[in-house]
Protein backbone atom coordinates (compact mmCIF):
# COMPACT_ATOMS: atom_id res chain seq x y z
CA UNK A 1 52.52 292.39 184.52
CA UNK A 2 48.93 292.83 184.89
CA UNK A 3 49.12 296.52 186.12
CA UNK A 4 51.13 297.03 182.82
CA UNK A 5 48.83 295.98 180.72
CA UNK A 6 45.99 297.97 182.39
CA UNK A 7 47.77 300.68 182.29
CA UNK A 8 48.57 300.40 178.34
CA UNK A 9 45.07 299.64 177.98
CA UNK A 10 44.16 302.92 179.96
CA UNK A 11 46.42 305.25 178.29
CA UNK A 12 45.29 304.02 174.68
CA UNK A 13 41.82 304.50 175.38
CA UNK A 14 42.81 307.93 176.70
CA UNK A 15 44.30 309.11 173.66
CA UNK A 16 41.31 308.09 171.62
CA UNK A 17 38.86 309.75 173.78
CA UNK A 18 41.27 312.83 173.55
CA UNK A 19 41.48 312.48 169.75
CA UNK A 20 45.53 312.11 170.24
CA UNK A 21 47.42 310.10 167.12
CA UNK A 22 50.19 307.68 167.07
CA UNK A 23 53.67 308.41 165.21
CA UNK A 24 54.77 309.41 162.84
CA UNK A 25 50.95 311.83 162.49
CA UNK A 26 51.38 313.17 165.71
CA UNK A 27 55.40 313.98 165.80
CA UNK A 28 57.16 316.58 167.56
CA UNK A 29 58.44 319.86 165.69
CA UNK A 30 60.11 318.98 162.65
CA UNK A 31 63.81 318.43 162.99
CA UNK A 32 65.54 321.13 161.90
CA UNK A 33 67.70 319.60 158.53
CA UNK A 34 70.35 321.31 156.02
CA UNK A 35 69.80 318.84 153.21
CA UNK A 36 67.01 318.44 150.65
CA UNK A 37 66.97 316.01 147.59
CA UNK A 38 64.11 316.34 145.11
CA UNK A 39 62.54 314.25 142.72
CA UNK A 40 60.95 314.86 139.63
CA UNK A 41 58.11 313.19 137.96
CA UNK A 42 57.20 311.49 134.55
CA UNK A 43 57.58 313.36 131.21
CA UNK A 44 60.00 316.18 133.44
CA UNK A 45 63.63 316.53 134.18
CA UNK A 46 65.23 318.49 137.37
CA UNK A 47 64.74 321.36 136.10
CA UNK A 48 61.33 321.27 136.98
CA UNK A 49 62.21 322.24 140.25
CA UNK A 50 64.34 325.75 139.02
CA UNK A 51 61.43 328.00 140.51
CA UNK A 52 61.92 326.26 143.97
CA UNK A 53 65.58 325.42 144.57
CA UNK A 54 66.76 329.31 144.57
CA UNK A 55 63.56 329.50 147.82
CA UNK A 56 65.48 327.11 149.54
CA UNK A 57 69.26 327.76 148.88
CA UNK A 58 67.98 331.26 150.26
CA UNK A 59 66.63 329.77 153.28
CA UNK A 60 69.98 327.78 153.92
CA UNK A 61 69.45 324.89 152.84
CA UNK A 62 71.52 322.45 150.63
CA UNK A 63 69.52 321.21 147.80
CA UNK A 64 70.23 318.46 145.27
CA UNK A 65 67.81 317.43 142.65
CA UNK A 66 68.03 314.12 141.15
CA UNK A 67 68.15 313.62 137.33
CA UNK A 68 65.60 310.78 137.84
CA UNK A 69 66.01 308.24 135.14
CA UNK A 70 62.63 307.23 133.65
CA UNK A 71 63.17 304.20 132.33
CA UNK A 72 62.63 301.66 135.68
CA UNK A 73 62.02 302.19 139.21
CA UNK A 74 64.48 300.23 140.11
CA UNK A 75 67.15 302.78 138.15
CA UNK A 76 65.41 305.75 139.51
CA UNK A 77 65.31 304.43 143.06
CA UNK A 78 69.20 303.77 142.59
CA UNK A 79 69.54 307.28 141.53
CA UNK A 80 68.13 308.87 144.34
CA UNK A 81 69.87 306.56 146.93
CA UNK A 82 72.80 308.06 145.42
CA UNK A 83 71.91 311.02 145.49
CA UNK A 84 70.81 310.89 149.45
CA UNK A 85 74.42 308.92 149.73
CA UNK A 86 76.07 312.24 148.96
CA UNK A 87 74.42 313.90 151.88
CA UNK A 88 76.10 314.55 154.74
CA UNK A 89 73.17 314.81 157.42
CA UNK A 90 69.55 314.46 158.20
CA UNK A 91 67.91 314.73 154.79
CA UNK A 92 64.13 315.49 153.56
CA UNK A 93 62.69 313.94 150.39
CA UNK A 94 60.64 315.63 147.90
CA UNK A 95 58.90 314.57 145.09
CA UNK A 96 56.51 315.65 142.42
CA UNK A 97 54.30 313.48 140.65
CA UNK A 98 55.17 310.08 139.79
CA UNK A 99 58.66 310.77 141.81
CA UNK A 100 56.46 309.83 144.90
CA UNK A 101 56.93 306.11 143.95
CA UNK A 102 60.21 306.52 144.27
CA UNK A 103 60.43 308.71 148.06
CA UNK A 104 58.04 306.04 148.78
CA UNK A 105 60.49 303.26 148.15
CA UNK A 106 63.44 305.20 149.30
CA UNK A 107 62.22 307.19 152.00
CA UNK A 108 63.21 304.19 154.35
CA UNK A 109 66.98 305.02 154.84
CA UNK A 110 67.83 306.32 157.88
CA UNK A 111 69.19 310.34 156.92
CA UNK A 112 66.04 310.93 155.99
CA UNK A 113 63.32 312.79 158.71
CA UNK A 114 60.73 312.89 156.45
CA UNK A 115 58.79 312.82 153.02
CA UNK A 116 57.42 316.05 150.68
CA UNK A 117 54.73 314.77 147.92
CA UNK A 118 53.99 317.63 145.67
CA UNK A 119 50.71 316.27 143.53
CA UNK A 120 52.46 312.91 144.15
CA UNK A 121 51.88 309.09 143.90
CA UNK A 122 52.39 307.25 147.25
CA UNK A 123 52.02 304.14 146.79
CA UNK A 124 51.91 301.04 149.91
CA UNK A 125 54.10 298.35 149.62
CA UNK A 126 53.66 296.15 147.11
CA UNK A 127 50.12 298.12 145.47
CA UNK A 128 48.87 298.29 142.48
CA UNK A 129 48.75 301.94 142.01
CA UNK A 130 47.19 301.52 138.44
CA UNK A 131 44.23 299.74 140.12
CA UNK A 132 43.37 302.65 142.81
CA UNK A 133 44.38 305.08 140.12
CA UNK A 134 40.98 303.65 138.18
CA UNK A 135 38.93 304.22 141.26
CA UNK A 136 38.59 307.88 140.53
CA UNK A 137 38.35 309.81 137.32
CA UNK A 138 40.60 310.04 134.42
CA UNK A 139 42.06 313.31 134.29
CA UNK A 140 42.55 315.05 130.51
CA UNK A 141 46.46 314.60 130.13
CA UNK A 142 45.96 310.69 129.95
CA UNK A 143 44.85 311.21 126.48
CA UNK A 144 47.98 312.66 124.80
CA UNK A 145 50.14 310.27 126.07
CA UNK A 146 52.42 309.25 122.59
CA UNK A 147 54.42 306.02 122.93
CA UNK A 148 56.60 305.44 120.37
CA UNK A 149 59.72 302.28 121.34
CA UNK A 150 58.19 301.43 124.12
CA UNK A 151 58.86 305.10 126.02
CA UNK A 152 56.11 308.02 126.36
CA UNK A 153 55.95 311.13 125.82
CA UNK A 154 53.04 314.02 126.12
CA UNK A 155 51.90 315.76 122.99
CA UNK A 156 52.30 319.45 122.90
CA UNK A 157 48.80 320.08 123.18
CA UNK A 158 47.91 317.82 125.76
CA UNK A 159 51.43 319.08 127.93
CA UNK A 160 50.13 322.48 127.63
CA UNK A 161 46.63 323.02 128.12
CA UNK A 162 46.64 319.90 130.73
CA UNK A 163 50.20 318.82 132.34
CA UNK A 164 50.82 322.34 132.66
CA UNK A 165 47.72 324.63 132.68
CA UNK A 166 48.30 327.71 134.95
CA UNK A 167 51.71 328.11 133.76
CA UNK A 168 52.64 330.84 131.82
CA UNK A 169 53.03 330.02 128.05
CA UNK A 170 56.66 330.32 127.52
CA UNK A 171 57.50 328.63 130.53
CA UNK A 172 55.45 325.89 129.55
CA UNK A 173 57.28 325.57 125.91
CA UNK A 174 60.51 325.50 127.66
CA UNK A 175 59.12 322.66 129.96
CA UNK A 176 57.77 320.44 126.82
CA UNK A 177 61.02 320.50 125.19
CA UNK A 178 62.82 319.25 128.27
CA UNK A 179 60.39 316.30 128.98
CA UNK A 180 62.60 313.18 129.48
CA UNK A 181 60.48 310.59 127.77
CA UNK A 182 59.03 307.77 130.41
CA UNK A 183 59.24 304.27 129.66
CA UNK A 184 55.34 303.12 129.15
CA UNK A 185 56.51 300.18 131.68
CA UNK A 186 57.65 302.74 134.51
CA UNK A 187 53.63 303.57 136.05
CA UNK A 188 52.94 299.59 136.41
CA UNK A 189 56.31 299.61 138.77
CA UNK A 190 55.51 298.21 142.40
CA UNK A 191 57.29 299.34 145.58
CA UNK A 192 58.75 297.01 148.52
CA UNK A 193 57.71 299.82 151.50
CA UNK A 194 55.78 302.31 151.77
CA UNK A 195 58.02 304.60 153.95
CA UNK A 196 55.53 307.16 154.89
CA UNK A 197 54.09 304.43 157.16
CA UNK A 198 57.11 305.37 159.37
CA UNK A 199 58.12 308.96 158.61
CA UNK A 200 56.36 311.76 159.10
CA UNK A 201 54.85 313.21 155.75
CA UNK A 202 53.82 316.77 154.15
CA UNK A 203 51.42 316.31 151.00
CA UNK A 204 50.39 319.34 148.59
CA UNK A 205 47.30 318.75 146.73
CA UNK A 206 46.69 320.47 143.55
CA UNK A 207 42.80 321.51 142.99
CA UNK A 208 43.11 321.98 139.41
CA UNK A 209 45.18 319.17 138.50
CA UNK A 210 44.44 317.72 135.07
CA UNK A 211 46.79 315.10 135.42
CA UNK A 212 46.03 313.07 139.14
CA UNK A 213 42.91 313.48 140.07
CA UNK A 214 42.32 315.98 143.20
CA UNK A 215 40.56 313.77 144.68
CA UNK A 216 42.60 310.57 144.58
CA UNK A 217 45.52 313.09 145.76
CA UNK A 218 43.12 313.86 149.03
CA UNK A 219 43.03 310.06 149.63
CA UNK A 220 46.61 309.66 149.66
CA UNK A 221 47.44 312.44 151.76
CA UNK A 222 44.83 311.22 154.43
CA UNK A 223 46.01 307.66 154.22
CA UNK A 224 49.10 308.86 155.05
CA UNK A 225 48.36 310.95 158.33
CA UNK A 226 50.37 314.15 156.10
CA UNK A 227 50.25 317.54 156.86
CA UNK A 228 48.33 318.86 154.33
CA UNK A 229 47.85 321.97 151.99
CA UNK A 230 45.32 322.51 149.13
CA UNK A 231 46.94 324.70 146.54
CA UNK A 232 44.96 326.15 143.57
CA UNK A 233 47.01 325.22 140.86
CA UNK A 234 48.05 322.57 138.21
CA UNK A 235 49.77 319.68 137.76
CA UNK A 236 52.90 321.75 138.32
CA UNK A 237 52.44 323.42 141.38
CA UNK A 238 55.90 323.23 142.01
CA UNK A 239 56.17 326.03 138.93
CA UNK A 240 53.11 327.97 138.86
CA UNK A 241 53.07 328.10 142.91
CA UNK A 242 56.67 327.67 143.61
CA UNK A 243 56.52 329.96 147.02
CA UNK A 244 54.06 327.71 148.31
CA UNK A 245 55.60 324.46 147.65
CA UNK A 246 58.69 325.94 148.63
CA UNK A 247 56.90 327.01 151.92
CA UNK A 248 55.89 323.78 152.60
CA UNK A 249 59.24 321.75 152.11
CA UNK A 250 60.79 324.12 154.64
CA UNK A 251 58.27 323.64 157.16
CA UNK A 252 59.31 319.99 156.71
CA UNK A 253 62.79 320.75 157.13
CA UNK A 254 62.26 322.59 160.77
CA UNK A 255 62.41 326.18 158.79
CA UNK A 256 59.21 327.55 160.08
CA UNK A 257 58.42 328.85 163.29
């Protein structure tokens, strides 16, 4: 028993002198998945994803996108368990945005292999993401936020030059006049895991996001051990850089080399 120990002792202080991680950060090669489900964000619908889902089909890949119900967590979380209920393998989850709470929550079940944040919450278990949102600087968007019956919605100005600056124009009229409006309630909502504690994770940050601050997106990606990219876009990487995002969802799905 005692040469056990020593010897856990030993190889523990081995890998920190040898700057080796513990899962999920250090993981072997992505398993190699059919199945992607992704989740959109506040003041979006699915089709914010329309720039990335032909990328993937292309690559092989069965992709579902959830038509995320903003009015609760709880109701969005039970739409994307349905959603991953439908699958009929090893699954990765996606999400953009505020849809992180939700992978977050969700990401627990045991099809999927791991978790995609694109600009993304990720909450721990139980946080008050409202509270470390306030640590770091208010991006521009905030301010057009409209709530009218207790649901949100951007103003056009605000969704244009902020939620969505380096999006073309026209794309970014289309996207206003889909936003699903977001119950003012939804942003306080606390998880019960944190399941990129136990999966491994892929995080894009967006440098010139107006809507989560850079920064606070660095944090969480570190926190969570992700493999990481820095993208020089918006808010909505996922349309203005949809190659890249789409890049790094397939790594995650074992589609690299």
């Amino acid at each position: 028993m005692n040469i056990l120990r020593t010897l856990t002792v030993v190889t523990a202080l081995l890998a920190g002198a040898l700057g080796m991680q513990t899962a999920p950060a250090l993981a072997a090669a992505p398993e190699k998945v059919k199945n992607v489900v992704l989740v959109h964000g506040a003041w979006a619908d699915g089709s914010s994803w329309s720039k990335v889902i032909p990328r993937l089909q292309a690559a092989g890949l069965h992709v579902t996108a959830v038509q995320n119900p903003l009015n609760s967590l709880e109701d969005s979380v039970a739409a994307t368990r349905r959603a991953l209920a439908q699958q009929d393998g090893p699954t990765v989850l996606v999400a953009h945005s505020w849809g992180g709470t939700v992978i977050s929550e969700v990401g627990n079940d045991p099809k999927v292999t791991g978790l995609v944040y694109i600009a993304a919450r990720a909450p721990d278990a139980g946080e008050d993401f409202v509270a470390l949102s306030q640590k770091f600087p208010t991006g521009p968007a905030r301010a057009g936020i409209q709530e009218h019956d207790g649901f949100t919605k951007l103003s056009e100005d605000a969704f244009l030059k902020y939620f969505a600056n380096g999006v073309d124009r026209k794309t970014a009229e289309v996207l206003y006049a889909v936003q699903e409006p977001t119950a003012a309630s939804l942003f306080a909502g606390r998880t019960t895991a944190a399941a990129w504690r136990s999966k491994p994770s892929w995080y894009a940050v967006s440098k010139q996001d107006y809507t989560i601050n850079p920064d606070l997106e660095r944090f969480l990606a570190k926190r969570m051990n992700a493999t990481t990219v820095e993208l020089d876009a918006g808010h909505l990487s996922l349309v203005s850089q949809p190659d890249k995002v789409a890049d790094l969802i397939l790594a995650a799905a074992g589609r690299h080399e």
